[in-house]
N, C-alpha and C. Protein backbone atom coordinates (compact mmCIF):
# COMPACT_ATOMS: atom_id res chain seq x y z
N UNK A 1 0.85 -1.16 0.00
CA UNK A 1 0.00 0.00 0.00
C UNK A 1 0.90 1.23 0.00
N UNK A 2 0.45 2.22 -1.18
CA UNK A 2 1.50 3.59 -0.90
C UNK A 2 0.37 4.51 -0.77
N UNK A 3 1.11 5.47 0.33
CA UNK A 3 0.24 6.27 1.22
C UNK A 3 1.02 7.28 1.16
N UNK A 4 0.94 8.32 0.20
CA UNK A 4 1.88 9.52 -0.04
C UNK A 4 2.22 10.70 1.08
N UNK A 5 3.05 10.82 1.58
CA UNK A 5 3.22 12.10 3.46
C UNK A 5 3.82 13.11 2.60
N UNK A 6 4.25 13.17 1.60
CA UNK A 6 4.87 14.48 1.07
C UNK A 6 4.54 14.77 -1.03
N UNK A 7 4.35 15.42 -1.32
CA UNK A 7 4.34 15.68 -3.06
C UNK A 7 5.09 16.19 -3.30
N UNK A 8 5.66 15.79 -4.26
CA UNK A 8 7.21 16.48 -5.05
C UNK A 8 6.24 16.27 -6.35
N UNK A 9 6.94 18.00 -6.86
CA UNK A 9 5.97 18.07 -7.85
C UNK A 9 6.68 17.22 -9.57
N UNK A 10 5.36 16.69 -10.10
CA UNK A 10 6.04 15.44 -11.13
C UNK A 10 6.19 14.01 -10.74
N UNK A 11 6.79 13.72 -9.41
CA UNK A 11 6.38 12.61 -8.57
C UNK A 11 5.71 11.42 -8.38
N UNK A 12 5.19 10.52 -8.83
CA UNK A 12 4.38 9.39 -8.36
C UNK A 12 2.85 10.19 -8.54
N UNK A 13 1.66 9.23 -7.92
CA UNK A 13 0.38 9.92 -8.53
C UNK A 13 -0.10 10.83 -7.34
N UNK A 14 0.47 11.24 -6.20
CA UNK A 14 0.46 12.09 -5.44
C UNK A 14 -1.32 11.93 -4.65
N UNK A 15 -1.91 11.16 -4.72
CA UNK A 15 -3.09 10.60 -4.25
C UNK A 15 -2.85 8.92 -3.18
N UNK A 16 -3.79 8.28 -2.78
CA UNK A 16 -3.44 7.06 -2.14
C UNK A 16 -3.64 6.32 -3.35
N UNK A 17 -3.08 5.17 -3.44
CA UNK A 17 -3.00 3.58 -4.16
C UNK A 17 -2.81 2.31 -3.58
N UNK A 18 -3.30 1.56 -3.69
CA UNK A 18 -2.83 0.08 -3.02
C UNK A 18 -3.76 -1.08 -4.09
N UNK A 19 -2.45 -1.70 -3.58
CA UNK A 19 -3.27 -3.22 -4.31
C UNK A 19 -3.16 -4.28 -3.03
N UNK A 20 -4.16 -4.88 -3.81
CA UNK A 20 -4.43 -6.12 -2.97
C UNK A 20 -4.52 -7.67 -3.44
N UNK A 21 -3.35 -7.65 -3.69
CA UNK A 21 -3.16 -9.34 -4.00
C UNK A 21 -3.17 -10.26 -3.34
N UNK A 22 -3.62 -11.36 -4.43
CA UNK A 22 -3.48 -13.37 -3.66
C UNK A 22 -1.77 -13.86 -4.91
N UNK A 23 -1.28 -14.47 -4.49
CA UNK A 23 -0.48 -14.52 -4.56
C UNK A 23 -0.21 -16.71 -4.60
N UNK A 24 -0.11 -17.41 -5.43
CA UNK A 24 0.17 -18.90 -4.66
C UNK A 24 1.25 -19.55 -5.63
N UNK A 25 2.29 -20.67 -5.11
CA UNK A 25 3.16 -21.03 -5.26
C UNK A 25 3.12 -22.31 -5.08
N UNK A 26 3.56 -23.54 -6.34
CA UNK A 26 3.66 -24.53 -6.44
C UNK A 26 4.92 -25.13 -6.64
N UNK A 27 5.82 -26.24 -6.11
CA UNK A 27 6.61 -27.12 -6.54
C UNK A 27 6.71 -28.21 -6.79
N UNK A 28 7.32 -28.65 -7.76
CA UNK A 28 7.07 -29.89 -8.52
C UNK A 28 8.19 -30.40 -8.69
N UNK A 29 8.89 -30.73 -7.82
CA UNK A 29 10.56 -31.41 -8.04
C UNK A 29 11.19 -30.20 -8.83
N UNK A 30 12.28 -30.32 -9.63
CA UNK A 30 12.62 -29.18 -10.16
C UNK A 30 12.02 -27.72 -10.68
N UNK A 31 10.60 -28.19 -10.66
CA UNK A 31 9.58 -27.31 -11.89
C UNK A 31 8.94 -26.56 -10.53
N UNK A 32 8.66 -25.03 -10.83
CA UNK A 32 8.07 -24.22 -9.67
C UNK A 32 7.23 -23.75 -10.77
N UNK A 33 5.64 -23.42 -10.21
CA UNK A 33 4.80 -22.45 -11.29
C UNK A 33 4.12 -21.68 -9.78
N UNK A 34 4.24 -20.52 -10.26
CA UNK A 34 3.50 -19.43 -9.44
C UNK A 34 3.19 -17.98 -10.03
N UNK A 35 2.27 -17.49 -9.22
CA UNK A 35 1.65 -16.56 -9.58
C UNK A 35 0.27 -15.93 -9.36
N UNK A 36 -0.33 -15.21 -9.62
CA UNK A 36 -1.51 -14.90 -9.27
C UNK A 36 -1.94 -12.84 -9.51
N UNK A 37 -2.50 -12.03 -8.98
CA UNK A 37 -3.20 -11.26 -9.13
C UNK A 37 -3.34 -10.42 -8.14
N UNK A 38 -4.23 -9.41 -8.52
CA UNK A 38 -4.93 -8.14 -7.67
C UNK A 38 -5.59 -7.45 -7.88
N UNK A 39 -6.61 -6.39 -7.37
CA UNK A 39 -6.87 -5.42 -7.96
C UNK A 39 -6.09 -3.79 -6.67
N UNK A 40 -6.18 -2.98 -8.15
CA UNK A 40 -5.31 -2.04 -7.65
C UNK A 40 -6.45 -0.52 -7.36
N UNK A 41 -6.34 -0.17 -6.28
CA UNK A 41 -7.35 0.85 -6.34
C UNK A 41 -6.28 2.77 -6.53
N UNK A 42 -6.83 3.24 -7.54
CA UNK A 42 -5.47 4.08 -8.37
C UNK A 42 -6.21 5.55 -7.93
N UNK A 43 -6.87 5.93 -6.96
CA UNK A 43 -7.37 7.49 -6.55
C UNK A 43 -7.03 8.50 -7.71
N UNK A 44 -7.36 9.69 -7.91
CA UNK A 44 -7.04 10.72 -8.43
C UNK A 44 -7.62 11.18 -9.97
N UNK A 45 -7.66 12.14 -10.36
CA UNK A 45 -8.39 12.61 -11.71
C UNK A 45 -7.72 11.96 -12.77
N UNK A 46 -8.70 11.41 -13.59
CA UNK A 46 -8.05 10.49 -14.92
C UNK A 46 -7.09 9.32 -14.79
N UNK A 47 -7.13 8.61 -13.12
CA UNK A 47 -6.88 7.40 -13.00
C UNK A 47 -8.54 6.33 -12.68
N UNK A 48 -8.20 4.99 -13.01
CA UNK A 48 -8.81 4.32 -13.11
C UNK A 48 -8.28 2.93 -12.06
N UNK A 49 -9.42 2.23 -11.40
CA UNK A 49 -9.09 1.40 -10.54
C UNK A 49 -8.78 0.16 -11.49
N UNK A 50 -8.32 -0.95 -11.33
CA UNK A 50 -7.79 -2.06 -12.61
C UNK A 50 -7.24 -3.24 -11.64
N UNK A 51 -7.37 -4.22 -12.69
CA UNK A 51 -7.22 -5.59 -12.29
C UNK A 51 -5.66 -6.33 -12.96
N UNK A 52 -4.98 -6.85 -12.17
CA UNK A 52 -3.72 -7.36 -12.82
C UNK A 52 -3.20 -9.00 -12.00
N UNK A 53 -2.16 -9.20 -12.80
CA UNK A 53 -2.21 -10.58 -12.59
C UNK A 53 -0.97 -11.31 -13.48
N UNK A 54 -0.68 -12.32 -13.08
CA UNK A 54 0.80 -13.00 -13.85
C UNK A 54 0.80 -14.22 -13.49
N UNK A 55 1.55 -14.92 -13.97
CA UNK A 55 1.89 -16.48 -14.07
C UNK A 55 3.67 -16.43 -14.09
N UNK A 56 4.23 -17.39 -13.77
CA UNK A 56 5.63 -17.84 -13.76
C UNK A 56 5.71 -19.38 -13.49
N UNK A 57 6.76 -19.76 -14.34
CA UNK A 57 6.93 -21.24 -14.43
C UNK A 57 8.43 -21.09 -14.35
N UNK A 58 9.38 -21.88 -13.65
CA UNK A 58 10.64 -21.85 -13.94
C UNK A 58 11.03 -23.84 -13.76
N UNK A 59 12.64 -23.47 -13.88
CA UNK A 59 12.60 -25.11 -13.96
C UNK A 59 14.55 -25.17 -13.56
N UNK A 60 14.65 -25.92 -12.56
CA UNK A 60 16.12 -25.63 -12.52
C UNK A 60 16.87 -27.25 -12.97
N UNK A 61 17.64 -26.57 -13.89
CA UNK A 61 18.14 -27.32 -15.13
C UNK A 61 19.12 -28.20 -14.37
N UNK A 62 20.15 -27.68 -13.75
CA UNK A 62 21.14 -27.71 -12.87
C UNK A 62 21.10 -27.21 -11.91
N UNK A 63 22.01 -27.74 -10.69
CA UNK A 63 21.88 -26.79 -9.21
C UNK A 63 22.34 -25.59 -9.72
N UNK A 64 22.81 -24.89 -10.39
CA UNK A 64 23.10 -23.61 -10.49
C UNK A 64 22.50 -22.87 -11.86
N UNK A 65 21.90 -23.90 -12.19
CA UNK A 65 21.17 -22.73 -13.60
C UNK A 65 19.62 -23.25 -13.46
N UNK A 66 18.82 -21.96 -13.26
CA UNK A 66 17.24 -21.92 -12.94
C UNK A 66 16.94 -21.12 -14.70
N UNK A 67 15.76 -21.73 -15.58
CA UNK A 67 16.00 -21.11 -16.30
C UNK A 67 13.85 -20.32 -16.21
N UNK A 68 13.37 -19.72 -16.33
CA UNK A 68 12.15 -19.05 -16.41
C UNK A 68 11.67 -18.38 -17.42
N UNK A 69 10.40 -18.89 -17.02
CA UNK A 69 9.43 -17.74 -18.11
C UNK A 69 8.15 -17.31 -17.59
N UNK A 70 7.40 -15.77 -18.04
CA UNK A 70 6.56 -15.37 -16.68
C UNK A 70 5.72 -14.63 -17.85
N UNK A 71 4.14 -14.45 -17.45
CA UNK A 71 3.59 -13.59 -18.43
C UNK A 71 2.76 -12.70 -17.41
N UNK A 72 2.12 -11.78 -17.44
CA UNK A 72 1.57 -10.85 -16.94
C UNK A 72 0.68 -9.63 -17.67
N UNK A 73 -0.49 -9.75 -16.78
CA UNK A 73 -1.18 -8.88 -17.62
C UNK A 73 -2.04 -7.32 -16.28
N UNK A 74 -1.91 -6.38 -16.91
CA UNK A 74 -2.32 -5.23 -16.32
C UNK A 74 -3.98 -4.51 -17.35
N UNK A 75 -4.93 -4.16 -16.50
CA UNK A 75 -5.82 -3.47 -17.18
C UNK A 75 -5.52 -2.01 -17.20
N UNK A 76 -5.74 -1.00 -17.81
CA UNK A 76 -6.13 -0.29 -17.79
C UNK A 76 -5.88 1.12 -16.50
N UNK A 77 -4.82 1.96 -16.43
CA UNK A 77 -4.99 1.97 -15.13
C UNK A 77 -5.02 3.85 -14.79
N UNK A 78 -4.88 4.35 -16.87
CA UNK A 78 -5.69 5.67 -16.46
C UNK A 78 -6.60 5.95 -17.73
N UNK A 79 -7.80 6.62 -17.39
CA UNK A 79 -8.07 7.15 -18.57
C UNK A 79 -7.91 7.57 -19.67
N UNK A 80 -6.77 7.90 -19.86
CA UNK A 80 -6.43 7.68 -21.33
C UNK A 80 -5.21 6.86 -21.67
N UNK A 81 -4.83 5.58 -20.88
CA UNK A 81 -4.02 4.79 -21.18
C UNK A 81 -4.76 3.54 -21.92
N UNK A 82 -3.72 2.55 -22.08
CA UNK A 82 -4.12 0.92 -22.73
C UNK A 82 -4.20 -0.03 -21.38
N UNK A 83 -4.24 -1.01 -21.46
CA UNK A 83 -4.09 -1.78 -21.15
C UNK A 83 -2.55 -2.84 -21.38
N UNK A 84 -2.15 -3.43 -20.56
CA UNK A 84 -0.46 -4.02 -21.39
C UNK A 84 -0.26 -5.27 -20.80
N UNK A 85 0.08 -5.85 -21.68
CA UNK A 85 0.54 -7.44 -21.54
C UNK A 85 2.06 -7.87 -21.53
N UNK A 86 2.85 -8.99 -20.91
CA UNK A 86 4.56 -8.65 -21.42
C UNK A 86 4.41 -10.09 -21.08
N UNK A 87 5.57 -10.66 -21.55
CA UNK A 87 6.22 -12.05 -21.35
C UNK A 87 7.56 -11.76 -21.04
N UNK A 88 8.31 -12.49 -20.37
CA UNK A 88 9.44 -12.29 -20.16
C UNK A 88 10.80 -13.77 -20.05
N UNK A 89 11.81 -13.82 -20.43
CA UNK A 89 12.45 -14.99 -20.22
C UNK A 89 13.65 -14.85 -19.17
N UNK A 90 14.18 -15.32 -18.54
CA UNK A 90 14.70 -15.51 -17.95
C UNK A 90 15.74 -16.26 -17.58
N UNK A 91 17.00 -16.22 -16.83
CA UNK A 91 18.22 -17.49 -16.36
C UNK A 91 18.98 -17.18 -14.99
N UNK A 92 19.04 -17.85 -14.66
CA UNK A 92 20.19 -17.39 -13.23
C UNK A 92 20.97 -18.43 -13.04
């Protein structure tokens, strides 16, 4: 939850915001899938409250190489924005 005590002007959305996510996590011998959601409540003129959410699967190949992939999706979160989707890959 961000709860703004000071405005610097240009700054962040200078109103309250918080989300509230579930969040759950599975393992499967090497294979982990997790992920989950929220909704975000976005205060202020020409923001919009919105729903978001992601998935992640990883898989560790070797004890030292984890390799991943994660997708995620966001609604909408001002009035005159889109909506945005991303995938992402991953290694460590």
């Amino acid at each position: 939850m961000i709860i703004p005590l000071i405005e610097v002007e240009g700054k962040g959305a200078g109103k309250f915001t918080a989300l509230f996510p579930v969040w759950v996590q599975k393992d499967l011998g090497p294979w982990s899938i997790f992920g989950g959601g929220g909704y975000a409540i976005n205060t202020g003129v020409g923001n919009n409250d919105y729903w978001t959410g992601g998935v992640a699967v990883s898989h560790h190949v070797t004890p030292k190489l984890l390799l991943g992939i994660e997708g995620n999706r966001q609604e909408v979160a001002t009035i005159a924005g889109s909506g945005s989707t991303s995938i992402g890959v991953a290694t460590i």
